[in-house]
N, C-alpha and C. Protein backbone atom coordinates (compact mmCIF):
# COMPACT_ATOMS: atom_id res chain seq x y z
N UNK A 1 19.02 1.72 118.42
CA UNK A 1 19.97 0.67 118.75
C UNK A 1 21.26 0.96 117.99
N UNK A 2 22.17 1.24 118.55
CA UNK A 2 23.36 1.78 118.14
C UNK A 2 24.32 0.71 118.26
N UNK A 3 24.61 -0.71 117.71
CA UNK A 3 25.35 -1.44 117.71
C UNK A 3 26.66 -1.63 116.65
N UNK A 4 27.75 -2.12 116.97
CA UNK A 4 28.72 -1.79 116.47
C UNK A 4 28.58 -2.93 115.29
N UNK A 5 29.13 -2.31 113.86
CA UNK A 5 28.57 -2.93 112.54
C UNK A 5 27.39 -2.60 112.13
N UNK A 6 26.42 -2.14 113.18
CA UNK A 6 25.02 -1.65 112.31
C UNK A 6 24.54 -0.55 112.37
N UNK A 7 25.72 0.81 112.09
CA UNK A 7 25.37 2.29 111.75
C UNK A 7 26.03 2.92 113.02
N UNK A 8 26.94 2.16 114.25
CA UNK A 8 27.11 3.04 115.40
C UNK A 8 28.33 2.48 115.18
N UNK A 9 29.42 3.80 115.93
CA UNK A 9 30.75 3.19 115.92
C UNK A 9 31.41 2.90 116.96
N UNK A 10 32.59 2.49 117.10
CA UNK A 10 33.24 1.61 118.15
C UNK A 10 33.35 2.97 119.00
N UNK A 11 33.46 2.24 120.52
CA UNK A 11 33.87 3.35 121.50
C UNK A 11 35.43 3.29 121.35
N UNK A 12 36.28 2.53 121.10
CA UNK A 12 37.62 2.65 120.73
C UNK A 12 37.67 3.19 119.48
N UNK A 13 36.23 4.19 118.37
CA UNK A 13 37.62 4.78 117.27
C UNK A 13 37.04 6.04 117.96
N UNK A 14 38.36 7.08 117.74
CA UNK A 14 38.44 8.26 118.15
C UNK A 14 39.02 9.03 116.88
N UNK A 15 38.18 9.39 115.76
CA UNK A 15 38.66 10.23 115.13
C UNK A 15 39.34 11.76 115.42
N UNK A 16 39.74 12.37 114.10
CA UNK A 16 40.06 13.54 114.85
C UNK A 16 38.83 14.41 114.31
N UNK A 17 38.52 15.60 114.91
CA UNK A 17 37.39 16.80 113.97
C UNK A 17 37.18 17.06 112.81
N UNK A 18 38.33 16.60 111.92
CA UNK A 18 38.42 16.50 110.59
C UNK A 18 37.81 15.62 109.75
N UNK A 19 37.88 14.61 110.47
CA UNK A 19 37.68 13.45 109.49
C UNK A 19 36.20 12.76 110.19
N UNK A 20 35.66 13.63 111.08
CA UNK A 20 34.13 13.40 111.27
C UNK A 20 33.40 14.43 110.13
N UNK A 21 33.90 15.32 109.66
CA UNK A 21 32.77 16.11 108.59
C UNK A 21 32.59 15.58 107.49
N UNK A 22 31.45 15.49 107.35
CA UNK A 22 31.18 15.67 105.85
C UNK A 22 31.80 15.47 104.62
N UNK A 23 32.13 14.68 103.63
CA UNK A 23 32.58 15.02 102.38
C UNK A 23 34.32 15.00 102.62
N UNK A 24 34.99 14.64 103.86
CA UNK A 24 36.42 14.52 103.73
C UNK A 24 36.85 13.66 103.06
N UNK A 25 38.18 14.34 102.35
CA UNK A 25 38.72 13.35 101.81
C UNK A 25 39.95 12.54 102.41
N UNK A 26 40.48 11.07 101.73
CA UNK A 26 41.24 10.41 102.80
C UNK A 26 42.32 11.16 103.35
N UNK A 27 42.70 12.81 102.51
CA UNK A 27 43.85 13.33 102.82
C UNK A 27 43.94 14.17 104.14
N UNK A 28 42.79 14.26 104.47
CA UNK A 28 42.44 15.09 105.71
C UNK A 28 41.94 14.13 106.70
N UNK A 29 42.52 12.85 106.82
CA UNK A 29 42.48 12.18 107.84
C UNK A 29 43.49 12.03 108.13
N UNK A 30 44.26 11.74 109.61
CA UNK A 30 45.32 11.45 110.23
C UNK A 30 45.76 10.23 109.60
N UNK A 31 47.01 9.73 109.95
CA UNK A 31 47.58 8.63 110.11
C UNK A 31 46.85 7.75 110.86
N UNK A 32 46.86 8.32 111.99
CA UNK A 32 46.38 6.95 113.13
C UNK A 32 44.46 6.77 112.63
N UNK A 33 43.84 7.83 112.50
CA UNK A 33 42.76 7.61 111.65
C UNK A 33 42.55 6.70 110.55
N UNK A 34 43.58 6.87 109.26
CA UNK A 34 43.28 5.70 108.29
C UNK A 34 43.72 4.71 109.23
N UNK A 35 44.90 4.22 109.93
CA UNK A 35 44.72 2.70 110.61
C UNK A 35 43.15 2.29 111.20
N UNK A 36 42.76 3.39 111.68
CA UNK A 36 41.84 3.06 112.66
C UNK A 36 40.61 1.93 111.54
N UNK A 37 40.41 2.89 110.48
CA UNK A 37 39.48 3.08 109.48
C UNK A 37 39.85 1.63 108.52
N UNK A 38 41.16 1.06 108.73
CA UNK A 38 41.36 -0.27 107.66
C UNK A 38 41.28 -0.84 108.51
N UNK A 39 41.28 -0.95 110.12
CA UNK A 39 40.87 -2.19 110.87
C UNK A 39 39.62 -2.49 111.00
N UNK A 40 39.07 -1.04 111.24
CA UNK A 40 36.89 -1.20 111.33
C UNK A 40 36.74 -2.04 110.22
N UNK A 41 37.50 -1.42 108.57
CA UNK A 41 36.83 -1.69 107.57
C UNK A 41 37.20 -3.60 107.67
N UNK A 42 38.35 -4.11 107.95
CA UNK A 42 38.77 -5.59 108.00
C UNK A 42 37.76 -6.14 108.74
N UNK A 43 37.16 -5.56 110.55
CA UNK A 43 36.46 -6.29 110.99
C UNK A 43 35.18 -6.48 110.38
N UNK A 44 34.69 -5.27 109.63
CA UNK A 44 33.23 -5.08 108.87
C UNK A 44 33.11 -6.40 108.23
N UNK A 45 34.34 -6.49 107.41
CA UNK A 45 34.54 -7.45 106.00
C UNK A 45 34.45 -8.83 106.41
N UNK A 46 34.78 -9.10 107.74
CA UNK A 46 34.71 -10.38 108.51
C UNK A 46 33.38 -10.48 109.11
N UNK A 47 33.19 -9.76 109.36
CA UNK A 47 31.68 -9.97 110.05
C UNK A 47 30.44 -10.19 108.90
N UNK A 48 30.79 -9.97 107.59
CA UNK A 48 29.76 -9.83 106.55
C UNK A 48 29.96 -11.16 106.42
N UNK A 49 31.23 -11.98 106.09
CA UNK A 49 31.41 -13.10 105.88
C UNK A 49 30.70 -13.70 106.86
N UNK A 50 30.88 -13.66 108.20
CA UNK A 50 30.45 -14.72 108.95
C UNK A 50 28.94 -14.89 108.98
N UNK A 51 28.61 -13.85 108.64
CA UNK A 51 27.24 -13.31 108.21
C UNK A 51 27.02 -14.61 106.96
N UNK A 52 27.20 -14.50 105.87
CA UNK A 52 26.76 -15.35 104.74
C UNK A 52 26.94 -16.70 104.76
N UNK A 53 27.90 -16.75 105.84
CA UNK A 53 28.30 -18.54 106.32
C UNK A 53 27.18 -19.09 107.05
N UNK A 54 26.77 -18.15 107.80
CA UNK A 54 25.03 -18.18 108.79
C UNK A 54 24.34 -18.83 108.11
N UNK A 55 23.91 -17.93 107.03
CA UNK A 55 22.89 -17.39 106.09
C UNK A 55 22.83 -19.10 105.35
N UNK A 56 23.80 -19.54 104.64
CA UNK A 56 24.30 -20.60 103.61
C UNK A 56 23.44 -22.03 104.99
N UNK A 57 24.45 -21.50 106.12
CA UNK A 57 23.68 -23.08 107.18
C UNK A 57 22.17 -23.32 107.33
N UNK A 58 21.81 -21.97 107.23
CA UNK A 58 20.51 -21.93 107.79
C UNK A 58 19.55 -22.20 106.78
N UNK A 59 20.33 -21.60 105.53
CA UNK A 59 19.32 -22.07 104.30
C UNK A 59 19.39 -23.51 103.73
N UNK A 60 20.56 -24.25 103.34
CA UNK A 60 20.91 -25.86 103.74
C UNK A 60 19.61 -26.28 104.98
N UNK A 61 19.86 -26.17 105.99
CA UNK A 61 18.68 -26.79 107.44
C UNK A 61 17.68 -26.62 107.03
N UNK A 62 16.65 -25.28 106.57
CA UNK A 62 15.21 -24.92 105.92
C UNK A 62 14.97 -25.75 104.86
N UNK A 63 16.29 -26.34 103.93
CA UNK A 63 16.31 -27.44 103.15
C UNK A 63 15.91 -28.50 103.02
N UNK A 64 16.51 -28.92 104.04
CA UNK A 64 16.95 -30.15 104.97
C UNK A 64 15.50 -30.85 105.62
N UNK A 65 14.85 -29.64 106.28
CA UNK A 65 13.73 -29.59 106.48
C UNK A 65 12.56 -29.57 105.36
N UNK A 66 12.67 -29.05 104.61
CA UNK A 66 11.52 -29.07 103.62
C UNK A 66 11.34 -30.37 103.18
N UNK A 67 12.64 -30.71 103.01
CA UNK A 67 12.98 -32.32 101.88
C UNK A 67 12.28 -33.49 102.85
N UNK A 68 12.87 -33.32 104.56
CA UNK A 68 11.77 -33.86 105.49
C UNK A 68 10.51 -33.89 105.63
N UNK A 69 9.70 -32.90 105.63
CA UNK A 69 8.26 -32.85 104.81
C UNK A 69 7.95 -33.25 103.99
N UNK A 70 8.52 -33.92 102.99
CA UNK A 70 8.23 -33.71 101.67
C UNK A 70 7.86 -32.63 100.88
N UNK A 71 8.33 -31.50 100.98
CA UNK A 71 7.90 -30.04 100.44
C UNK A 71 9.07 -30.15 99.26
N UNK A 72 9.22 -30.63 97.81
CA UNK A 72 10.00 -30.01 97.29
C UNK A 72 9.61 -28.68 96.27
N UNK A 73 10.77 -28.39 95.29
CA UNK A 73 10.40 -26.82 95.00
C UNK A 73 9.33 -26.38 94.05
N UNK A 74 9.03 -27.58 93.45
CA UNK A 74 8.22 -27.73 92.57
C UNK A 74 6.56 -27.70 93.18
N UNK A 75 6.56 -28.29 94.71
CA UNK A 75 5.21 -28.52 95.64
C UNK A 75 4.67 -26.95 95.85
N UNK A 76 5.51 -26.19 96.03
CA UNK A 76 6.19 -25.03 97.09
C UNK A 76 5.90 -23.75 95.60
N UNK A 77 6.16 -23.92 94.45
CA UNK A 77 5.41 -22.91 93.13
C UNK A 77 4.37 -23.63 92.80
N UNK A 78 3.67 -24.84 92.94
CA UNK A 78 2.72 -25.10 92.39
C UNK A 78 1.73 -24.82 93.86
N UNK A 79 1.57 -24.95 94.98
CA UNK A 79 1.42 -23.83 96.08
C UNK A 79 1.17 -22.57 96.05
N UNK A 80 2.00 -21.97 95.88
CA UNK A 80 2.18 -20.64 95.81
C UNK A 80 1.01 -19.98 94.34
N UNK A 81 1.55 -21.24 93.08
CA UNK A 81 -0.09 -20.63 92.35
C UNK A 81 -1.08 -20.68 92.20
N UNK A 82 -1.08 -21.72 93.39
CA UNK A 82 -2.33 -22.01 93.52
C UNK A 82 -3.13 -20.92 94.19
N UNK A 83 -1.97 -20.38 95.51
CA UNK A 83 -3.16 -19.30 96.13
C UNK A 83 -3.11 -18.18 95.40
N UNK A 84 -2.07 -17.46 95.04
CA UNK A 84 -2.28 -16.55 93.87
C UNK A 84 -3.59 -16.43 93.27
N UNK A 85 -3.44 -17.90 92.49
CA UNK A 85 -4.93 -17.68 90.88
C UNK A 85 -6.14 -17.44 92.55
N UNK A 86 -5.91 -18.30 93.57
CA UNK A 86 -7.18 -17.85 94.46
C UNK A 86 -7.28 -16.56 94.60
N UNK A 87 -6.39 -15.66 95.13
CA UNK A 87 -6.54 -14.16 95.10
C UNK A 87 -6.74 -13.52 94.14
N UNK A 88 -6.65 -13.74 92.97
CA UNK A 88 -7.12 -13.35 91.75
C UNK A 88 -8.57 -13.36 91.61
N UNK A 89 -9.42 -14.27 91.78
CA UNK A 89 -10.23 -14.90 91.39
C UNK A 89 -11.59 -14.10 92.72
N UNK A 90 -10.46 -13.93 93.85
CA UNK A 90 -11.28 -13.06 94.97
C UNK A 90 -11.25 -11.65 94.45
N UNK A 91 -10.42 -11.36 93.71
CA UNK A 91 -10.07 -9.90 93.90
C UNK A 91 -11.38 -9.59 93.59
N UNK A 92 -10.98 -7.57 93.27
CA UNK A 92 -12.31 -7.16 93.01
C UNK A 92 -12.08 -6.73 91.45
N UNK A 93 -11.67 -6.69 90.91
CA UNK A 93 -11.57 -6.00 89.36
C UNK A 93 -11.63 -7.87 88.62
N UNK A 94 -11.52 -8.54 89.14
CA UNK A 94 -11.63 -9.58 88.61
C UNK A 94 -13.25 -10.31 88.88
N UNK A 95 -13.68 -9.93 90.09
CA UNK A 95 -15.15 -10.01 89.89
C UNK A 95 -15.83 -8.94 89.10
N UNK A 96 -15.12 -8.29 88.93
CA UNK A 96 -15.95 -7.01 88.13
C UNK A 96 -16.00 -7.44 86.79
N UNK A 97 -15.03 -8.08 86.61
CA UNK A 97 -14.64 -8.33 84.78
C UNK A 97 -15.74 -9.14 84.59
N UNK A 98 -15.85 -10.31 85.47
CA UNK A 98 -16.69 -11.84 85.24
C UNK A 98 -17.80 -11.21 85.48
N UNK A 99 -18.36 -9.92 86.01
CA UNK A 99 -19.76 -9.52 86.06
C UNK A 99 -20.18 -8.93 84.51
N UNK A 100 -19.30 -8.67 84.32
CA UNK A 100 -19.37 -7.49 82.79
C UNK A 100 -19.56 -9.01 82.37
N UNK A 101 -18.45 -9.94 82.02
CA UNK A 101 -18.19 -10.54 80.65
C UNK A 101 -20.01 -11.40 80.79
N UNK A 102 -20.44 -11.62 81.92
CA UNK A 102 -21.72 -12.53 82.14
C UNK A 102 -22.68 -11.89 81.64
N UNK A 103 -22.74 -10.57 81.61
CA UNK A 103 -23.92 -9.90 80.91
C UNK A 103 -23.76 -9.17 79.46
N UNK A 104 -22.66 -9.41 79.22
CA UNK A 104 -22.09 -9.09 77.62
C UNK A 104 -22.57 -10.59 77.35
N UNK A 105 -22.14 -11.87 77.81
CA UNK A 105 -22.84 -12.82 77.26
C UNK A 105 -24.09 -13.27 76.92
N UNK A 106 -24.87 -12.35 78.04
CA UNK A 106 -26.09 -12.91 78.35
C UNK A 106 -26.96 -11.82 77.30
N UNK A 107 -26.47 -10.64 76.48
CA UNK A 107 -27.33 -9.44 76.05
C UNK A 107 -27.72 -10.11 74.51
N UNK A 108 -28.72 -9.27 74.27
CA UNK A 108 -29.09 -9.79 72.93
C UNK A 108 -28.64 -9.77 71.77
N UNK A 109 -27.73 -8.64 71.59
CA UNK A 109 -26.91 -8.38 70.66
C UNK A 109 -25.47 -9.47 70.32
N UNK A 110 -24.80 -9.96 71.60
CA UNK A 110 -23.74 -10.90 71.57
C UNK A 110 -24.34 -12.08 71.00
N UNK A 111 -25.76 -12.62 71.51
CA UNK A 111 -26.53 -13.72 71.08
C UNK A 111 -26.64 -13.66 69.63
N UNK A 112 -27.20 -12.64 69.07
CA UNK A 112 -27.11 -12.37 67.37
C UNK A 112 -25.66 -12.24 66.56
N UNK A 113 -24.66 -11.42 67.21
CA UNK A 113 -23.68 -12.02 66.87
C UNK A 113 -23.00 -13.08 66.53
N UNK A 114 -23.37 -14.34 67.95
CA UNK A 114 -22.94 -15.33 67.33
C UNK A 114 -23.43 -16.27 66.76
N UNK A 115 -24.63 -15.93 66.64
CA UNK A 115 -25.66 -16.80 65.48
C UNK A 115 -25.07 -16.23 64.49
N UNK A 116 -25.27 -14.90 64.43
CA UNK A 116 -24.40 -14.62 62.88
C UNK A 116 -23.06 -15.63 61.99
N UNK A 117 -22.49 -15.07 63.24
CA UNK A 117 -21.26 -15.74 63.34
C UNK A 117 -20.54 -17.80 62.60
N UNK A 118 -21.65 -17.76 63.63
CA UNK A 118 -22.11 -19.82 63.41
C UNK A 118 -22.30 -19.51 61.99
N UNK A 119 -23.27 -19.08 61.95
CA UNK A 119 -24.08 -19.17 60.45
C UNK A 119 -22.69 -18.69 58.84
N UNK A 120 -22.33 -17.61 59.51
CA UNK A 120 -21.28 -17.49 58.17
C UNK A 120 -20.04 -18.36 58.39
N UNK A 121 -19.91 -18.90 59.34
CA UNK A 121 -18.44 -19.75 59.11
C UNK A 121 -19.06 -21.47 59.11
N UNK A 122 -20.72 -21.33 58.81
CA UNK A 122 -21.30 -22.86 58.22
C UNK A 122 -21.09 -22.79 56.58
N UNK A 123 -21.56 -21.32 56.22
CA UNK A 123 -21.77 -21.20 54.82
C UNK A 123 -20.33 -21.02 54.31
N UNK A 124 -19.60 -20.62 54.93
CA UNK A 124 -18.08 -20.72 54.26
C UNK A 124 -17.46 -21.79 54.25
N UNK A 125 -17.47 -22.92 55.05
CA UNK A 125 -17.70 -24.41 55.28
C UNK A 125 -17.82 -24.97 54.04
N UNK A 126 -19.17 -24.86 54.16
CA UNK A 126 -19.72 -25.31 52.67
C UNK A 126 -19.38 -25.41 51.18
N UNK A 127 -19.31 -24.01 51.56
CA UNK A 127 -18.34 -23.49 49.87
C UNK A 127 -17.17 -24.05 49.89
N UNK A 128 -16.19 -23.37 50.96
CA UNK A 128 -14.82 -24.79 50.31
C UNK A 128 -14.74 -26.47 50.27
N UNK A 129 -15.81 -26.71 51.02
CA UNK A 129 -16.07 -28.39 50.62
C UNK A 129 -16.39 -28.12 48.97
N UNK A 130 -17.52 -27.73 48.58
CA UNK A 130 -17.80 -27.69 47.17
C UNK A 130 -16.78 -27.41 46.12
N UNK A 131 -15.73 -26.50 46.47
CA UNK A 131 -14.16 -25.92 45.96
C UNK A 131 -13.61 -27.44 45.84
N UNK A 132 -13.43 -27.80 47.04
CA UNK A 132 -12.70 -29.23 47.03
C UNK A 132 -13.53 -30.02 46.06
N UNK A 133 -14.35 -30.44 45.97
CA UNK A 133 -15.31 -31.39 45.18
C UNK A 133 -14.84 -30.99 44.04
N UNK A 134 -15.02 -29.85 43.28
CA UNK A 134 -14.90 -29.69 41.97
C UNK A 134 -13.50 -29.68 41.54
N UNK A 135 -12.54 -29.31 42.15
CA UNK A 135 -11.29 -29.05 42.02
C UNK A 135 -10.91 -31.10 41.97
N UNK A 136 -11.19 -31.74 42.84
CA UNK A 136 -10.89 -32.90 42.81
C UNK A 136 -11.52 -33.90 41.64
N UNK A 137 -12.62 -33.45 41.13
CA UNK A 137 -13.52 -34.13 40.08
C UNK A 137 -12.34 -33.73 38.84
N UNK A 138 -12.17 -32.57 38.83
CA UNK A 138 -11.69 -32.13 37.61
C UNK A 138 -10.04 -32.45 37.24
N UNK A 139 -9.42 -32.71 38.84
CA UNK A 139 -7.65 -33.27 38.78
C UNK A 139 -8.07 -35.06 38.15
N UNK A 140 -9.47 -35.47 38.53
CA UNK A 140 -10.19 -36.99 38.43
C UNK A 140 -10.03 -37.28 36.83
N UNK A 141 -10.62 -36.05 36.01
CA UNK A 141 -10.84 -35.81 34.83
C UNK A 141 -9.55 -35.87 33.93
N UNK A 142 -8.85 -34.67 34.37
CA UNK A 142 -7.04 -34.53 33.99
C UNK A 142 -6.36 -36.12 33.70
N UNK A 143 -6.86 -36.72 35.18
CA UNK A 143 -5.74 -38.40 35.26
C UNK A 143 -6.30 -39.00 34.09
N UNK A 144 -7.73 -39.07 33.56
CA UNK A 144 -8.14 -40.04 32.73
C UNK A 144 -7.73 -39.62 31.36
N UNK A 145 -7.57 -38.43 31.09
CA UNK A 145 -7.24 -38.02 29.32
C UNK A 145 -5.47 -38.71 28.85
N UNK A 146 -4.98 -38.84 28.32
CA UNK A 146 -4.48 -39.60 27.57
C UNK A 146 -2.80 -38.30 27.71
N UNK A 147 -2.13 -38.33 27.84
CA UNK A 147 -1.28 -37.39 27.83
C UNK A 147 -0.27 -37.10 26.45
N UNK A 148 -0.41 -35.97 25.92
CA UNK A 148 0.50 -35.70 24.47
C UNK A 148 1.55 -36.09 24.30
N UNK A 149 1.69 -36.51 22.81
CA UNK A 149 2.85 -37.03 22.54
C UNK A 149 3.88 -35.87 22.07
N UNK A 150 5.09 -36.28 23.06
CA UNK A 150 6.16 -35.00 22.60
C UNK A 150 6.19 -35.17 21.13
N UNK A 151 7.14 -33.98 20.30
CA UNK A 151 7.16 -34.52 19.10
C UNK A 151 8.84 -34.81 19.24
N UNK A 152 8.45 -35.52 17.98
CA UNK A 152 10.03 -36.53 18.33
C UNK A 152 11.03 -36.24 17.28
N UNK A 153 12.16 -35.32 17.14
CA UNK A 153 12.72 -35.20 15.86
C UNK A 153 14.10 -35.56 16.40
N UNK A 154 14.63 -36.57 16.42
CA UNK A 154 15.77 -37.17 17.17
C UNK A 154 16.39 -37.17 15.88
N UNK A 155 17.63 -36.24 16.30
CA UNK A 155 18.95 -36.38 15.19
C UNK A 155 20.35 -36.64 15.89
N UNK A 156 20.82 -37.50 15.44
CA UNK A 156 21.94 -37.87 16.60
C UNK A 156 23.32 -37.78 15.21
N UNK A 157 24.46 -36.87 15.73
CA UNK A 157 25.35 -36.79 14.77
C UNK A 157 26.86 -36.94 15.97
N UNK A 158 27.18 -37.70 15.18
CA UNK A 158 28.43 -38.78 15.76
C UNK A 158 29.95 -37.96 14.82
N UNK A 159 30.47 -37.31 15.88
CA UNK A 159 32.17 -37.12 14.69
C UNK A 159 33.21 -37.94 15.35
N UNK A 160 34.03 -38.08 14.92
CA UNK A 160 35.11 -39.04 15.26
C UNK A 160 36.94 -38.01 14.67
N UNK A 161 36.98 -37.89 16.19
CA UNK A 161 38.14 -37.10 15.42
C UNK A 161 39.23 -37.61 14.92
N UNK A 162 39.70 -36.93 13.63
CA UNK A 162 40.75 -37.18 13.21
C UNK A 162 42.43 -36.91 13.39
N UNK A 163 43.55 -37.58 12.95
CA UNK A 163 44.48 -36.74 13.27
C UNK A 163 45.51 -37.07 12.21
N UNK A 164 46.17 -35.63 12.24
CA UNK A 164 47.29 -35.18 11.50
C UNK A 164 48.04 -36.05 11.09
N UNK A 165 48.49 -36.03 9.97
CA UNK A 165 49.39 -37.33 9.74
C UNK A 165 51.21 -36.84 10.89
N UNK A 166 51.06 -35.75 11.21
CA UNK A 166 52.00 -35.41 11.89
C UNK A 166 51.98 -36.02 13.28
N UNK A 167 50.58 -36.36 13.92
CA UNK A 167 50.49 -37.01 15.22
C UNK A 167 50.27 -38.22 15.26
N UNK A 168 49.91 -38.90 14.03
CA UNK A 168 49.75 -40.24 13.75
C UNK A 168 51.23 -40.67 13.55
N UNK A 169 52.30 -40.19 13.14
CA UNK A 169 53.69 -40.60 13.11
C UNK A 169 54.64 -40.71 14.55
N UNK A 170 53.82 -39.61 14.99
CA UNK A 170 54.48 -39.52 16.39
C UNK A 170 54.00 -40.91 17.42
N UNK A 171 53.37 -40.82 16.99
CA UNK A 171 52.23 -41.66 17.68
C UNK A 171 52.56 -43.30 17.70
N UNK A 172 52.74 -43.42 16.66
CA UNK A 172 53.40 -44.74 15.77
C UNK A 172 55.09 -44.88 16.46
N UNK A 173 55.63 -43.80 16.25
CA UNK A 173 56.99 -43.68 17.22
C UNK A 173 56.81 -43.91 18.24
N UNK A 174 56.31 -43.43 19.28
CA UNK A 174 56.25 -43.62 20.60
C UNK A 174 55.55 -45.16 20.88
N UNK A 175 54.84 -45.48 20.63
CA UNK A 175 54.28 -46.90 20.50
C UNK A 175 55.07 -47.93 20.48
N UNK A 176 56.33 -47.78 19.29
CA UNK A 176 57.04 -48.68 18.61
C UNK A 176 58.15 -48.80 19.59
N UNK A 177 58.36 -47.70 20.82
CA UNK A 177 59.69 -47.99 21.31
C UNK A 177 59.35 -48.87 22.78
């Protein structure tokens, strides 16, 4: 399908031999060639537009429509993951996993593991309750003893400055006026 705008060109452009090869540059095109070539390129540029003006109505209406359904975008990803996690859940490496993980659960060794398991994080349990107990008996102990007396050697020395009989005159002057 050779339509004009989508890879075929107008039966009105008529280049010259030159400027159909390969790799020309704009200098080896005619005059009437570059006109030809800024009008294709203007109508291209218009037609892309009218193109995205389409595009903008049609996606607004599919809108328009959804919002009529009640489909909003939030319905429409919570949808969408829903069938997802379903295809997941069909796949095959995902039944494969849930076959493994069911008989890793089910073997005797995982079973002893987590008895193990239970069992040392009961007995570690234990011990820091007992940590706490003693640690709290003994802060219990601390509150009740009697707390030391600083020792007290309070010396308090008081000067009072004196002044010059040279600033005491001045002093007396300035006062007096």
């Amino acid at each position: 399908m050779s339509r004009q705008g989508f890879g075929g060109t107008s039966p009105s452009m008529n280049f010259s031999s030159s400027a159909l090869g390969n790799g020309c540059s704009p200098t080896d095109l005619t005059e009437e060639d570059l006109d030809n070539l800024q009008i294709e390129l203007a109508k291209m540029e218009d037609e892309i537009q009218t193109l995205r003006q389409v595009l903008l109505a049609k996606e607004q209406y599919a809108a328009d429509i959804r919002r009529q359904l009640g489909l909003s975008p939030l319905s429409n990803i919570k949808q969408n993951l829903s069938k997802s996690w379903q295809e997941v859940q069909t796949s095959a490496p995902y039944l494969t996993a849930s076959a493994t993980l069911e008989e890793i659960s089910n073997s005797n060794i995982y079973m002893r593991t987590r008895e193990s398991l239970s069992h040392a994080g009961q007995v570690t349990s234990s011990a820091l309750s007992s940590v706490g107990v003693v640690i709290t008996r003994r802060l219990g102990e601390m509150r009740a003893l009697p707390l030391p007396a600083p020792a007290r050697t309070l010396s308090h020395t008081m000067s009072v400055p004196t002044m010059s009989p040279l600033r005491s005159s001045l002093l007396r002057k300035w006062l007096a006026m």
